[in-house]
Protein backbone atom coordinates (compact mmCIF):
# COMPACT_ATOMS: atom_id res chain seq x y z
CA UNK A 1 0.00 0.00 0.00
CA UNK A 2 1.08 3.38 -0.65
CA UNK A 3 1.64 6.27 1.55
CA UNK A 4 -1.38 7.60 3.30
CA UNK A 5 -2.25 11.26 4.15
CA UNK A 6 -5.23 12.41 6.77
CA UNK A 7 -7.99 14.50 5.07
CA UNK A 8 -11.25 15.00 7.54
CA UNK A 9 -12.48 11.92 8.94
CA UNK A 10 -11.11 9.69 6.63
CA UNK A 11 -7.72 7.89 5.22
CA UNK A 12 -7.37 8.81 1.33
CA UNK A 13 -4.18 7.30 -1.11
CA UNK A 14 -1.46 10.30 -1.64
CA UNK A 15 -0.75 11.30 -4.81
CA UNK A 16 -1.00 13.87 -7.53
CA UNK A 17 -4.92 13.15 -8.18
CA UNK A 18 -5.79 13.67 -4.28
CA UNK A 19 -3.20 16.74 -4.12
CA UNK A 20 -5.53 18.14 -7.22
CA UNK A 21 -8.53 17.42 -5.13
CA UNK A 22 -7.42 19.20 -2.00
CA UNK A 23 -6.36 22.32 -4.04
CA UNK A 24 -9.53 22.56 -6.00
CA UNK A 25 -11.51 22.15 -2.81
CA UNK A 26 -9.09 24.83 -0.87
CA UNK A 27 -10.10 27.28 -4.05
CA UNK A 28 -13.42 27.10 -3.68
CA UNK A 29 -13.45 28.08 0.19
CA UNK A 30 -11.08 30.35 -0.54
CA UNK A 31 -13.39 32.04 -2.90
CA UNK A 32 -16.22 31.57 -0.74
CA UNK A 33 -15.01 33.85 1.59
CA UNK A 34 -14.06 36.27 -0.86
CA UNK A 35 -15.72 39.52 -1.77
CA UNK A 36 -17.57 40.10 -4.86
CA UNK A 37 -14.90 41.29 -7.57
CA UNK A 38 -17.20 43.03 -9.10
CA UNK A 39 -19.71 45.61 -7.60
CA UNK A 40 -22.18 47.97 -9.72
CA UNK A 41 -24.42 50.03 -7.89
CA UNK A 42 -27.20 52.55 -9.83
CA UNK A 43 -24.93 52.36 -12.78
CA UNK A 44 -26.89 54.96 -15.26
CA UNK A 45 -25.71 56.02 -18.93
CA UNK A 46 -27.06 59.06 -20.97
CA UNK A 47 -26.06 60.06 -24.36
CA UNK A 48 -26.92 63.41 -26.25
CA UNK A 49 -28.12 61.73 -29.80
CA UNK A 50 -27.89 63.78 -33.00
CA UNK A 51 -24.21 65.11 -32.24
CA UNK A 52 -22.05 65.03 -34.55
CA UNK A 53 -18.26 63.21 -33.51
CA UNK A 54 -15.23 65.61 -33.39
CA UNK A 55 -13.27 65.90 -37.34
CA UNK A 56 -10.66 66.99 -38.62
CA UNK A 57 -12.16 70.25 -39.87
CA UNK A 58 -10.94 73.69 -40.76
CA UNK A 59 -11.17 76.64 -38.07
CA UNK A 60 -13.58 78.01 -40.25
CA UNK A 61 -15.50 75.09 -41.22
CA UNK A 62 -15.58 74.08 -37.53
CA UNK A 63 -16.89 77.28 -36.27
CA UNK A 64 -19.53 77.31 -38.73
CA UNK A 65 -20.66 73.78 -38.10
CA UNK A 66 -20.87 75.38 -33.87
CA UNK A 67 -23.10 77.83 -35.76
CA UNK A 68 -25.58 75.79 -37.69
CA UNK A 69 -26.26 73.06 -34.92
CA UNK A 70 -27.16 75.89 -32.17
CA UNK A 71 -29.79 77.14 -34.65
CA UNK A 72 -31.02 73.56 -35.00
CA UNK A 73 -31.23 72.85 -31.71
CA UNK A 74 -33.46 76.42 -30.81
CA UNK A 75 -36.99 75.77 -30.62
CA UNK A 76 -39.39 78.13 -32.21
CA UNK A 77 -39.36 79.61 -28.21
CA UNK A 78 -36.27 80.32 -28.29
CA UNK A 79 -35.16 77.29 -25.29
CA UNK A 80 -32.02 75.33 -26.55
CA UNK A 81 -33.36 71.65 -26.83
CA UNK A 82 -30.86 68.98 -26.02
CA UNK A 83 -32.00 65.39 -26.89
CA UNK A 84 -31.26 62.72 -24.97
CA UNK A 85 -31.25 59.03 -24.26
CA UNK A 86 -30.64 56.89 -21.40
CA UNK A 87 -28.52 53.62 -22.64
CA UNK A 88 -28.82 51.92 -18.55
CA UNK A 89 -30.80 53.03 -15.79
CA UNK A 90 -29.99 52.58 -12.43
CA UNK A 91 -28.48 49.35 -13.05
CA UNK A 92 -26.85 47.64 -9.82
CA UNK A 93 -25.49 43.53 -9.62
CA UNK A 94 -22.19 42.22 -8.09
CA UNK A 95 -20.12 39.09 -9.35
CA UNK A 96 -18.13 37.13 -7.17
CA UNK A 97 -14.58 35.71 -8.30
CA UNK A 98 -14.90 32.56 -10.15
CA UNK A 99 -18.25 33.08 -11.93
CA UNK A 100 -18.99 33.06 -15.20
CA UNK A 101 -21.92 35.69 -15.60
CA UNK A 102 -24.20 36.25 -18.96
CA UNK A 103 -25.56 39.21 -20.04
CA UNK A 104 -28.58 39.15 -22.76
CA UNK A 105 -30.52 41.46 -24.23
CA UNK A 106 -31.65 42.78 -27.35
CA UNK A 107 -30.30 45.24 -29.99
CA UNK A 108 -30.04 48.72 -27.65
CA UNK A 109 -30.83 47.06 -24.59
CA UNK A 110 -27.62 48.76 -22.96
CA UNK A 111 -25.26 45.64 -22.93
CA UNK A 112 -22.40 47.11 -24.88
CA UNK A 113 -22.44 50.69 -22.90
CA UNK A 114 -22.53 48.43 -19.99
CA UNK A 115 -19.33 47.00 -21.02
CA UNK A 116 -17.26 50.04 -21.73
CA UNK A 117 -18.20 51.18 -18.27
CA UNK A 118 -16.56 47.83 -16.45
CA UNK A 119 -13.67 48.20 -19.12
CA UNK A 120 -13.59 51.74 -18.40
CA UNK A 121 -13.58 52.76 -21.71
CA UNK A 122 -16.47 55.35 -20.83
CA UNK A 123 -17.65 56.48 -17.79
CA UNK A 124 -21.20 56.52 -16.18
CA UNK A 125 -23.69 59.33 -15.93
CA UNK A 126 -24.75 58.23 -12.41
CA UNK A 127 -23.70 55.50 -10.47
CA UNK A 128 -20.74 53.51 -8.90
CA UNK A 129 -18.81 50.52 -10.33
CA UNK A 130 -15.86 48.92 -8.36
CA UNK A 131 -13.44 46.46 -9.79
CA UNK A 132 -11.04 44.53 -7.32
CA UNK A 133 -8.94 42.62 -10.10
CA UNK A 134 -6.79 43.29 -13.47
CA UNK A 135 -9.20 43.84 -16.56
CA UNK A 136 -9.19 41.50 -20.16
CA UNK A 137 -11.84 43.03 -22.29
CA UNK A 138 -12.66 41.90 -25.78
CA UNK A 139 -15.18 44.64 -27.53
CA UNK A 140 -15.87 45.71 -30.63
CA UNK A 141 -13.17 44.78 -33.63
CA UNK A 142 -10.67 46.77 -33.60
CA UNK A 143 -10.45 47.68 -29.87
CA UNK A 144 -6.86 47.86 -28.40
CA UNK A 145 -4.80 47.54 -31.14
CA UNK A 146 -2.82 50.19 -33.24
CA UNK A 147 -3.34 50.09 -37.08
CA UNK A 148 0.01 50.51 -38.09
CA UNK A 149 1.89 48.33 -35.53
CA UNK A 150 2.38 44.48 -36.37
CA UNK A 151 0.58 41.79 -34.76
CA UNK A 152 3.79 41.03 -32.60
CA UNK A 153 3.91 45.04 -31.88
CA UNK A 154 0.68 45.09 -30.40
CA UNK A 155 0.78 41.89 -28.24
CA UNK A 156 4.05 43.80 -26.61
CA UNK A 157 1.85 47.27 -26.37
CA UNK A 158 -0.79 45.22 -25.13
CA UNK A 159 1.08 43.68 -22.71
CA UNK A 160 2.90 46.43 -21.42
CA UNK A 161 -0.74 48.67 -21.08
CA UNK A 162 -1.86 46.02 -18.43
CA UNK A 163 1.40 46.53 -16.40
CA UNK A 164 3.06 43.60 -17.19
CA UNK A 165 7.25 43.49 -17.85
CA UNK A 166 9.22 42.36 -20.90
CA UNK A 167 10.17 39.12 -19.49
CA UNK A 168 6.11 38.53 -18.90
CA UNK A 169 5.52 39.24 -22.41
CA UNK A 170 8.23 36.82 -23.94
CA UNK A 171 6.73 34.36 -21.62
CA UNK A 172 3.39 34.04 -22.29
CA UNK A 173 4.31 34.89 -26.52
CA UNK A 174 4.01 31.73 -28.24
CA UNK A 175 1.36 30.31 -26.23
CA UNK A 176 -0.66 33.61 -27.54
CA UNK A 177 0.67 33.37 -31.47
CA UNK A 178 -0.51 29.48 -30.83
CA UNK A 179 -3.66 30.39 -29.66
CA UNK A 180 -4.92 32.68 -32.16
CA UNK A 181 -3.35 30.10 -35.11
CA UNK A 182 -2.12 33.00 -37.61
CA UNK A 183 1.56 32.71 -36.93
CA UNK A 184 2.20 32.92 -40.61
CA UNK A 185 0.63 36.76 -40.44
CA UNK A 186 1.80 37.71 -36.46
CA UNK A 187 4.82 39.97 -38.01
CA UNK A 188 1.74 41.76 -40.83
CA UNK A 189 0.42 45.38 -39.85
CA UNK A 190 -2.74 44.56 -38.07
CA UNK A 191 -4.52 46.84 -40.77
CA UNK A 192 -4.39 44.13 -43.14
CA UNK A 193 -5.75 41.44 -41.17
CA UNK A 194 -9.56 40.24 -41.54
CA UNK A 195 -12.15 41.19 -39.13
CA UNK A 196 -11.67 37.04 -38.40
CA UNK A 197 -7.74 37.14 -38.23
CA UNK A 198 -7.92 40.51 -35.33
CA UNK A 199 -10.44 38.56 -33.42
CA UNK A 200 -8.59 35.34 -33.26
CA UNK A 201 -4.98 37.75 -31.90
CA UNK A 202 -7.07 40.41 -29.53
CA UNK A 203 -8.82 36.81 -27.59
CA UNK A 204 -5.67 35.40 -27.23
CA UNK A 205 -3.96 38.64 -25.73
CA UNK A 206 -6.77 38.96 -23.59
CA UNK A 207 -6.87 35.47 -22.19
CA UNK A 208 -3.35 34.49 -21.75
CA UNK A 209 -2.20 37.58 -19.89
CA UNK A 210 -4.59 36.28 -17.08
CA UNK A 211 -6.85 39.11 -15.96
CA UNK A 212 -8.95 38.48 -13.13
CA UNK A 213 -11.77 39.84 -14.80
CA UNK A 214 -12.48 39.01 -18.48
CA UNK A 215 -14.94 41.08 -20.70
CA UNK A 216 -16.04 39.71 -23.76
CA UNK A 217 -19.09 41.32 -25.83
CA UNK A 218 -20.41 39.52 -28.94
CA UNK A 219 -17.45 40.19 -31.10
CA UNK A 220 -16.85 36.21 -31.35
CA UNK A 221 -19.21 35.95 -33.72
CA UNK A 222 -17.28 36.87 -36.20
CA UNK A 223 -15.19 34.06 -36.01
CA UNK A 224 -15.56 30.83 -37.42
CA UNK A 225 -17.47 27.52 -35.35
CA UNK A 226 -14.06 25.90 -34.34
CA UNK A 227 -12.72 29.09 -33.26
CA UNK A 228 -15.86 29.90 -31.48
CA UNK A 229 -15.80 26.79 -29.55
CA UNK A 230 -12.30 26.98 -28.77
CA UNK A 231 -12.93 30.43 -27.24
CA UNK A 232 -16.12 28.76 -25.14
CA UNK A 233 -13.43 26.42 -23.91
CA UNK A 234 -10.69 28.26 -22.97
CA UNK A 235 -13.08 31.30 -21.17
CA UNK A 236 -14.78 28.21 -19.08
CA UNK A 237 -11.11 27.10 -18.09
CA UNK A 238 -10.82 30.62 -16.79
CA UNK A 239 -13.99 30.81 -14.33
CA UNK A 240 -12.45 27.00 -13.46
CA UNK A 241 -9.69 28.21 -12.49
CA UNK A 242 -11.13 30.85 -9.81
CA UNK A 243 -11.19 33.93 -12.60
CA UNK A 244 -14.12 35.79 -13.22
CA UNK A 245 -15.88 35.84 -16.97
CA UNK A 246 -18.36 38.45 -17.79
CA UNK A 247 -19.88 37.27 -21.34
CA UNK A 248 -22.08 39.15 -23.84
CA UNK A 249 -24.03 37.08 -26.73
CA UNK A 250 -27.20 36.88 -29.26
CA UNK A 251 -26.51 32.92 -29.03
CA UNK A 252 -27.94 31.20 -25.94
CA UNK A 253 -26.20 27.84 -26.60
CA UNK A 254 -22.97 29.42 -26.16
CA UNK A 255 -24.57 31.34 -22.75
CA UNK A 256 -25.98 28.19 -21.95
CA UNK A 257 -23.05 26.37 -22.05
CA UNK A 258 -20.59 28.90 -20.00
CA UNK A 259 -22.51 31.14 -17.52
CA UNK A 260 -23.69 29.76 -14.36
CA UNK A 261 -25.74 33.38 -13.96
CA UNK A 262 -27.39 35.38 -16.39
CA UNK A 263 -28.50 39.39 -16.37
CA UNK A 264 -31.45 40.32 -18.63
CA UNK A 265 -31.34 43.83 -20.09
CA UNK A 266 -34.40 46.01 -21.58
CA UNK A 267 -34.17 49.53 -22.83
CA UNK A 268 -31.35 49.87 -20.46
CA UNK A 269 -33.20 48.52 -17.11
CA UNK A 270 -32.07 45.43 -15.50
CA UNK A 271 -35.43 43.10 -15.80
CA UNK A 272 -34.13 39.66 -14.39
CA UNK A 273 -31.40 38.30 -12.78
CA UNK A 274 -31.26 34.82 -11.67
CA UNK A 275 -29.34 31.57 -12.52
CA UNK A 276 -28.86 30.70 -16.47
CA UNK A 277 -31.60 28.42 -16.76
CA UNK A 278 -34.79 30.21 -15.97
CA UNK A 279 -33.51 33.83 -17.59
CA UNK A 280 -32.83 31.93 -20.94
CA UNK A 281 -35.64 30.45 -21.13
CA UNK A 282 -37.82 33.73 -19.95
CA UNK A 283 -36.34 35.30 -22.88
CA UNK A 284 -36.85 32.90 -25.00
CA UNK A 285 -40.19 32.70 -24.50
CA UNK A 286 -40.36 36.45 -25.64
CA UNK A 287 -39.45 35.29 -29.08
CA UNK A 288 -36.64 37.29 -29.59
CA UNK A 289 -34.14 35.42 -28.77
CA UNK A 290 -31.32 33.50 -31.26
CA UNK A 291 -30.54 29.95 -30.46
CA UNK A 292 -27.80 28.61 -32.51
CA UNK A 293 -25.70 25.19 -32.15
């Protein structure tokens, strides 16, 4: 008989499976007594519509573009009209390390705005959002990553934006070039590269420099099944491993499959929020939602 090592109440065989076992059980009380790592409370988001982004104009052509919208926005009374919309309203949830929460919604429900806020890419109206762990976020195509720099180029600026040193970097390198499987292109000006081929590089940058927190918005669907499933994968190793996952998508297999948690967005308002199950199939129910294998 082997070596045998106490555990409880009872005698259990030493070895690497039962060392596995104690440190996955150690995890999970650890986390237990953990605080949330994420905490939004009466998270709101307004946007003035109708105004036109900042160009590249003239001095003169800028001031008499100032010019023209004030007169548009006078009403015949003479008040200065501002429209507005609300993108989330008073939106409050916490997520506690390890879990892998959904977010679902349709077209302009607020999921996307609700995104940049936890990636802090924008910042709320009203409203407080706290964030106890290093931030991955995959958004829209094309997020992160300069133009004109090389694939390799931008996993080192990556890198080095999230804090991390040189020797980090070189580390984790290949396992990223791996990941995303477009070696052949990793030394190519990112400008060049599919909407497919900038996916496949910005996942693997955000996954493999282990954030705490990953964000990742529907952007995976423009990659291809295999891909797509490989993401899945590797994003439920992460919330395995004690890391948090906070997952936007159209397709409830995929939400199905991942989240243990899901948040249900309308017109900006938080509607329901319970486990995966009984949200999915609420919204489904509405008829609005896509279900694809």
């Amino acid at each position: 008989m082997g070596n045998l090592v106490q555990t409880s109440s009872r005698m259990t065989p030493a070895g690497p499976e039962s060392d596995i076992t104690r440190k996955v059980t150690l995890r999970k009380e650890r986390l237990q007594n953990l605080k949330p790592i994420v905490r939004v409370q009466g998270l709101s988001k307004q946007y003035r519509i109708g105004v036109r982004r900042a160009s590249n104009d003239t001095l003169h052509e800028t001031i008499f573009r100032k010019l023209c919208s004030r007169l548009s926005w006078f009403k015949s009374n003479g008040d200065l009209h501002h429209e507005t919309i609300w993108a989330l309203k008073d939106v409050s949830f916490e997520v506690e390390p390890g879990e892998a929460l959904g977010i679902i919604g349709r077209n302009g429900a607020g999921k996307s705005t609700l995104l940049k806020i936890l990636s802090r890419i924008t910042e709320p109206t009203t409203g407080r959002v706290e964030l106890f762990g290093r931030v991955g976020s995959l958004l829209e195509v094309g997020t992160g990553f300069h133009p004109e720099l090389t694939g390799r180029e931008n996993v080192y600026l990556n890198g080095a934006i999230l804090g991390m040193r040189k020797a980090e970097i070189e580390r984790k390198f290949d396992e990223i070039v791996a990941f995303s499987e477009i070696e052949k292109f990793i030394d190519t000006p990112v400008k060049w590269y599919s909407s497919g081929m900038y996916t496949r590089l910005a996942f693997a940058v955000a996954v493999n420099f282990e954030p705490e927190i990953l964000i990742v918005d529907e952007v995976l669907a423009v990659g291809d099944g295999p891909f797509q499933k490989k993401c899945l994968g590797k994003m439920g190793e992460i919330s395995r491993a004690g890391r948090t996952v906070i997952f936007v998508s159209h397709n409830m297999s995929a939400i199905e499959a991942l989240c243990n948690r899901v948040l249900w967005l309308v017109d900006g308002e938080l509607v329901e929020e319970a486990e995966t199950e009984k949200v999915v199939s609420d919204y489904v129910n509405t008829g609005v939602a896509v279900s694809t294998e």
